[in-house]
Protein backbone atom coordinates (compact mmCIF):
# COMPACT_ATOMS: atom_id res chain seq x y z
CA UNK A 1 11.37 -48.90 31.91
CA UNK A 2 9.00 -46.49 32.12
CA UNK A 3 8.67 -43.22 29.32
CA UNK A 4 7.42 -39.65 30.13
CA UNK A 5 3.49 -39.58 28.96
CA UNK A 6 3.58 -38.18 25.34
CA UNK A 7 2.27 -34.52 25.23
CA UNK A 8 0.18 -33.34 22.39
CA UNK A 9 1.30 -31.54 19.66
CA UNK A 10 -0.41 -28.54 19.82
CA UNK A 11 0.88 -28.04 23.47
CA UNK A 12 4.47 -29.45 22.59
CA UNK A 13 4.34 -26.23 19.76
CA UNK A 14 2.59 -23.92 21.97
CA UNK A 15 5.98 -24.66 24.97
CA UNK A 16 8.60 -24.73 22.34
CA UNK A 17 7.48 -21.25 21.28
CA UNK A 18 7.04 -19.35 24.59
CA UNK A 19 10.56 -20.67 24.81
CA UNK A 20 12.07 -19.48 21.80
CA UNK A 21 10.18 -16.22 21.74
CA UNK A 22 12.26 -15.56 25.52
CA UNK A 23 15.36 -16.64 23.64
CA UNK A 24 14.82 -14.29 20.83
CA UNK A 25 14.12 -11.42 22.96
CA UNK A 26 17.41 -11.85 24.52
CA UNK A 27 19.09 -11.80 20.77
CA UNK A 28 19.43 -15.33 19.67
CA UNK A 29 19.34 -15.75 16.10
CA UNK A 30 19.46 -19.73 16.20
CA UNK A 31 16.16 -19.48 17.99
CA UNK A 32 14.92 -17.21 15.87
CA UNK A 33 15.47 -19.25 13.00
CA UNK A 34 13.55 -22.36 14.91
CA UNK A 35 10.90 -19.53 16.04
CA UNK A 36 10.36 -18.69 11.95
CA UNK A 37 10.05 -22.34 10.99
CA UNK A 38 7.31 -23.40 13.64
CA UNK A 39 5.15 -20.08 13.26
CA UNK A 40 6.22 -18.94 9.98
CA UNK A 41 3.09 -21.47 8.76
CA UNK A 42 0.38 -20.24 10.97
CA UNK A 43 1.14 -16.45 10.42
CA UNK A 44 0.75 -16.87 6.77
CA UNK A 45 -2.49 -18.76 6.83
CA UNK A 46 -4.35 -16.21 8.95
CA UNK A 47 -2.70 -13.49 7.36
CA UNK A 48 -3.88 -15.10 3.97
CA UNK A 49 -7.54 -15.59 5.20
CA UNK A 50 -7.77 -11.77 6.22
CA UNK A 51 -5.86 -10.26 3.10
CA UNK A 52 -7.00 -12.81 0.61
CA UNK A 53 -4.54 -11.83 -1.42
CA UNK A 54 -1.15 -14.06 -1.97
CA UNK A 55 1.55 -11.42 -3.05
CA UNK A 56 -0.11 -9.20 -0.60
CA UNK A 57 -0.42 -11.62 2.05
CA UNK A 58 3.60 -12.78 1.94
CA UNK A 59 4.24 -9.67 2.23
CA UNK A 60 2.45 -8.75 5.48
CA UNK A 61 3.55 -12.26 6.54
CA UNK A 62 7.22 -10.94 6.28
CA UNK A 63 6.45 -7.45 8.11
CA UNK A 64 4.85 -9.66 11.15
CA UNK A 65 7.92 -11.57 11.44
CA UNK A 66 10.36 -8.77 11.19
CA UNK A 67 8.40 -7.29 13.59
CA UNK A 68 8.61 -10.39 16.05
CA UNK A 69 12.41 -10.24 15.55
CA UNK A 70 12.35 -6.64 16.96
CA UNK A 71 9.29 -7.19 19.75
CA UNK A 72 10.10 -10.15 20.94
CA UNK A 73 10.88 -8.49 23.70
CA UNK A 74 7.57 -7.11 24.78
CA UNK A 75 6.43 -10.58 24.90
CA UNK A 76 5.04 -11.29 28.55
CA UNK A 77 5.05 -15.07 28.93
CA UNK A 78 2.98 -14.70 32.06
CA UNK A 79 -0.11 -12.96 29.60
CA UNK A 80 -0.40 -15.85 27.31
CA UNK A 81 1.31 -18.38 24.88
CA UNK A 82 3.74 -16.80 22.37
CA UNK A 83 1.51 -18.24 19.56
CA UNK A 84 -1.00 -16.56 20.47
CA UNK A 85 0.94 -13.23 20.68
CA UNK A 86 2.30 -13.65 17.58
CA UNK A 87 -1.54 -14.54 15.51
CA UNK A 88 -2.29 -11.38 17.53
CA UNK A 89 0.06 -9.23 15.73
CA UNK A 90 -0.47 -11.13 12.77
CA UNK A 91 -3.77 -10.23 12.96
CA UNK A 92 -3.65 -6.88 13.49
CA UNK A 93 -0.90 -5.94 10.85
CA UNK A 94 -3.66 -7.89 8.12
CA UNK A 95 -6.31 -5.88 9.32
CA UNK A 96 -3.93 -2.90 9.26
CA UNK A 97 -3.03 -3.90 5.11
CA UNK A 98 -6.78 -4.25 4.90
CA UNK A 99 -7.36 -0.70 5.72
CA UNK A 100 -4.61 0.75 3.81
CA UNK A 101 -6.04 -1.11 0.71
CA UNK A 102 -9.73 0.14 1.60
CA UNK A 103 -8.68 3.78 1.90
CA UNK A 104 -6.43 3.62 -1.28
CA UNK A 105 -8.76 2.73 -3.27
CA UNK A 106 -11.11 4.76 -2.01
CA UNK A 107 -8.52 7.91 -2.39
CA UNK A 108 -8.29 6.73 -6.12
CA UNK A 109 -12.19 6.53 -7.17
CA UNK A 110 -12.77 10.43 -5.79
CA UNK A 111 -9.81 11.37 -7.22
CA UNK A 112 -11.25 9.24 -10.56
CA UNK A 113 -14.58 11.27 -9.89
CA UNK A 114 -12.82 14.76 -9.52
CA UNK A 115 -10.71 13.97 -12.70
CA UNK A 116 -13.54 13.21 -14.80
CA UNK A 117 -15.71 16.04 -13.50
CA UNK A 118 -15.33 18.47 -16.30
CA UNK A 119 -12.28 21.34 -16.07
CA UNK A 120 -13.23 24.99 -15.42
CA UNK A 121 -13.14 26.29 -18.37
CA UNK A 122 -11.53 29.48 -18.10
CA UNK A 123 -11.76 30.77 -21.66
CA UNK A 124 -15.51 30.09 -21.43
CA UNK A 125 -15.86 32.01 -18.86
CA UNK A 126 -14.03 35.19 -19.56
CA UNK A 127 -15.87 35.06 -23.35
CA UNK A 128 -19.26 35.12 -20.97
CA UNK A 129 -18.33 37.80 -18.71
CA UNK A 130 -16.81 40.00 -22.12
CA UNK A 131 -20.50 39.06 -23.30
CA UNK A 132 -22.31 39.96 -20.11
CA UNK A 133 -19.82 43.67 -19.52
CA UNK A 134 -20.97 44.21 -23.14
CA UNK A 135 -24.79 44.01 -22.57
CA UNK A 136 -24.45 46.29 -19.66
CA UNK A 137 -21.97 48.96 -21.44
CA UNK A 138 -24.76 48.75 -24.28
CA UNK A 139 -27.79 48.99 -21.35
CA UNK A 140 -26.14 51.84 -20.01
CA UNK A 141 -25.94 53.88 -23.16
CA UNK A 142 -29.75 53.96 -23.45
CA UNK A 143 -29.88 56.05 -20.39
CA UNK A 144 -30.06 59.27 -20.73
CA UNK A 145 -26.88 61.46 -19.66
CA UNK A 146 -27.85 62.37 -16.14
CA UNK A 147 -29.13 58.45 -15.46
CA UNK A 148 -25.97 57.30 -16.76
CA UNK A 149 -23.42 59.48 -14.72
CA UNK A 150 -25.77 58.94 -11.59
CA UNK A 151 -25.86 54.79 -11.85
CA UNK A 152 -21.86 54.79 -12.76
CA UNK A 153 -20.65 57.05 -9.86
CA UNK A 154 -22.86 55.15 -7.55
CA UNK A 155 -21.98 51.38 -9.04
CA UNK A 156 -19.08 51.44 -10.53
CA UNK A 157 -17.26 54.36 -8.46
CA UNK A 158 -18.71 53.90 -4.98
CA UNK A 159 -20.28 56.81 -4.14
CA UNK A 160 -23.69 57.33 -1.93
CA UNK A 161 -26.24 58.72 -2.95
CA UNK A 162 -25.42 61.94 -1.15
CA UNK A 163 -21.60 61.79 -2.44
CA UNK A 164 -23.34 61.66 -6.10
CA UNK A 165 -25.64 64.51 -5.40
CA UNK A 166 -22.26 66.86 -4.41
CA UNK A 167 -20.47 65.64 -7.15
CA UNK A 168 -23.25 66.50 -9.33
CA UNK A 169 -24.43 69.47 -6.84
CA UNK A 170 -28.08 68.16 -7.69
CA UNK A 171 -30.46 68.26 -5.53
CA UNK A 172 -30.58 64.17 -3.20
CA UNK A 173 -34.47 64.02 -4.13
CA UNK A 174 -33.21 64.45 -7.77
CA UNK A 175 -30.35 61.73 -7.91
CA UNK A 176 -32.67 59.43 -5.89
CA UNK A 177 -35.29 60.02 -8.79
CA UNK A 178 -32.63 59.61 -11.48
CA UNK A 179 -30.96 56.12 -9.93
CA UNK A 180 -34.40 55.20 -9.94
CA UNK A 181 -35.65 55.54 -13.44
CA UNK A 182 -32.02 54.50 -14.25
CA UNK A 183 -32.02 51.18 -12.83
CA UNK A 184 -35.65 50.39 -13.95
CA UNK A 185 -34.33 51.00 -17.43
CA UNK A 186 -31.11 48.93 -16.88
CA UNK A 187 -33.27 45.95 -15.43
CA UNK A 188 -35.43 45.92 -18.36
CA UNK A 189 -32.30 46.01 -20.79
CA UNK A 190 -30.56 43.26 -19.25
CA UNK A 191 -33.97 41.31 -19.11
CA UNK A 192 -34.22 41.50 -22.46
CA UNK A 193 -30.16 40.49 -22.87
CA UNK A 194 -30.74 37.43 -20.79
């Protein structure tokens, strides 16, 4: 009596699933369940060698075979073995948790870095510019009258030069003198402040 030649194991595994992986595409639960026990093994190891983590790694362990349930059938026997299409999506979902991990963390240290750069302090800041509208309100009443009401129509109220002169009906030469001499005194004041 004569027996069939034995076939290796690896082959025997790599049949069995491109078998099962048709039957689960059309639905079969019982081959599913055989499909999870021969592959369930090899997804978690490579999963585990990209992740590194073990909580992590069952996890996208799970995910891969939830998503063989619903992909099975996309599988294309005539592309490859079904072991091979499932460490490919094995794969890639690891890499995929890898990435998510990566970016995570790397989300967390700038938002670390923003959160211990320190606050704008708004109180700060409006006690400086009280401080700094002070030194000019004191600048400006060293000017004389005319230097004064010249420099504040022109900052402060918008005016040209010419618009100033009308207001003032002075002369253009004479507000253009009077800005001048006005500003040169304001820019020594507020030197002087700083």
């Amino acid at each position: 009596m004569r027996t069939a030649p034995r076939r290796p194991a690896e082959r025997g595994r790599r049949v069995e699933a491109d078998e099962l992986l048709v039957l689960v595409a059309g639905g079969d639960h019982k081959a599913f369940e055989e499909l999870y026990g021969l592959v369930s093994g090899p997804i978690y190891g490579l999963v585990r060698r990209v992740v590194r983590d073990p909580a992590q790694s069952e996890e996208v362990a799970q995910e891969v075979l939830l998503e063989l349930w619903r992909s099975a059938p996309r599988f294309d026997p005539g592309r490859g073995s079904a072991l091979s299409w499932v460490l490919t999506l094995a794969h890639r979902r690891a890499v995929d948790r890898v990435r998510s991990v990566r970016a995570a963390g790397e989300r967390e240290r700038r938002e670390a870095v923003r959160a211990a750069s320190p606050a704008f302090d708004h109180v700060a800041e409006e006690v400086e510019a009280g401080l700094e509208r002070e030194w000019v309100r004191r600048c400006l009443d060293r000017l004389t009258a005319l230097q004064r009401q010249s420099v504040t129509l022109a900052y402060y109220d918008g005016y040209t030069y010419r618009e100033v002169a009308e207001r003032l009906s002075l002369p253009l030469g004479t507000v253009k003198t009077r800005m001048r001499d006005g500003l040169i005194r304001l820019r020594e004041c507020l030197g002087c402040a700083a």
